[in-house]
Protein backbone atom coordinates (compact mmCIF):
# COMPACT_ATOMS: atom_id res chain seq x y z
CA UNK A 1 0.00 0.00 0.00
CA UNK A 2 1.69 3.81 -0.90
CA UNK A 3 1.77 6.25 1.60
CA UNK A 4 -0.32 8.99 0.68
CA UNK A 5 -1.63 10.60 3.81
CA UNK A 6 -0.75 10.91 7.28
CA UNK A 7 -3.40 9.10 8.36
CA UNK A 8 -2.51 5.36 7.37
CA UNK A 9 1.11 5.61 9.32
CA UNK A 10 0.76 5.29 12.94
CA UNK A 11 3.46 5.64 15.92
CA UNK A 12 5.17 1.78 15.70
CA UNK A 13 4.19 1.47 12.06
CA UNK A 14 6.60 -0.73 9.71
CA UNK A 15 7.37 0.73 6.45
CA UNK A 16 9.52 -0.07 3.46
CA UNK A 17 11.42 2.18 1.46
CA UNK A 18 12.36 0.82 -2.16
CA UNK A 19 13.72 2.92 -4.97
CA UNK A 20 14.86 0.18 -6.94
CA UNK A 21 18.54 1.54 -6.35
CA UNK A 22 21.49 -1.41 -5.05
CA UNK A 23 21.03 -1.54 -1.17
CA UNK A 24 17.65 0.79 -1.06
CA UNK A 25 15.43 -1.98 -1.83
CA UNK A 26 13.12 -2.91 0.90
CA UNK A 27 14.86 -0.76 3.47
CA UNK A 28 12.24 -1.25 6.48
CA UNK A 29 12.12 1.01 9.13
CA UNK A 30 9.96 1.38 12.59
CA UNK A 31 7.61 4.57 12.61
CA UNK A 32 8.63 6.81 16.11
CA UNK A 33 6.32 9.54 15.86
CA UNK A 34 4.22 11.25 13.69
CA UNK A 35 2.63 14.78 13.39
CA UNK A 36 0.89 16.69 11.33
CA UNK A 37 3.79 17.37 8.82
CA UNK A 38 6.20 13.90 8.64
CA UNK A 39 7.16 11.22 10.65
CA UNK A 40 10.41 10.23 12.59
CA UNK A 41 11.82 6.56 11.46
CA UNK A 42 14.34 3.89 12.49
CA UNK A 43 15.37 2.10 9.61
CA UNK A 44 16.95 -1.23 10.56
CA UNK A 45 19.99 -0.79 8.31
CA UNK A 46 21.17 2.58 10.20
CA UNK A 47 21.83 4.03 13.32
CA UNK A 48 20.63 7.98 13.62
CA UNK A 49 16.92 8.44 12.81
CA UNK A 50 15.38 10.22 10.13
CA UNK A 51 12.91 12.95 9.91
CA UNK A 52 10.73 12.74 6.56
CA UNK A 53 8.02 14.98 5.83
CA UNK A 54 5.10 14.05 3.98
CA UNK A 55 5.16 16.33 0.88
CA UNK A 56 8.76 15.12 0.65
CA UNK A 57 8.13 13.07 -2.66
CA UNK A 58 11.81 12.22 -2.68
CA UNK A 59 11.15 9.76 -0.10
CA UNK A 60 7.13 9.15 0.02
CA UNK A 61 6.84 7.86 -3.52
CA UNK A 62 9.33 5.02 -2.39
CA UNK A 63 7.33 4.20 0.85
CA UNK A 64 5.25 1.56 1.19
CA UNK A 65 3.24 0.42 4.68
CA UNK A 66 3.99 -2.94 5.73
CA UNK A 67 1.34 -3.65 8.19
């Protein structure tokens, strides 16, 4: 399922980011927070955390929801 709204990610959320790139394929990460803007993510392949916003395309097109 794409990520399109705020609304279908949730605080402990899994994700997957996939660009078809070497090494970016199926990158999951654990949701930390959301607000009204982006979410904060773990992604299981690094350790700082990332802050992506939602109108970020750069990364949102390439998101999927895992469950």
């Amino acid at each position: 399922m794409r990520l399109k709204i705020e609304d279908q990610v949730k605080k402990g959320s899994r994700i997957s980011y996939d660009d078809g790139r070497p090494g970016h394929k199926g990158v999951a990460a654990i949701v930390l927070a959301v607000d009204t803007d982006g979410m904060l993510v773990q992604f299981e392949d690094r350790a700082d955390t990332n802050y992506i916003r939602f109108s970020d395309r750069q990364w949102m097109d390439f998101m999927t929801l895992v469950d």
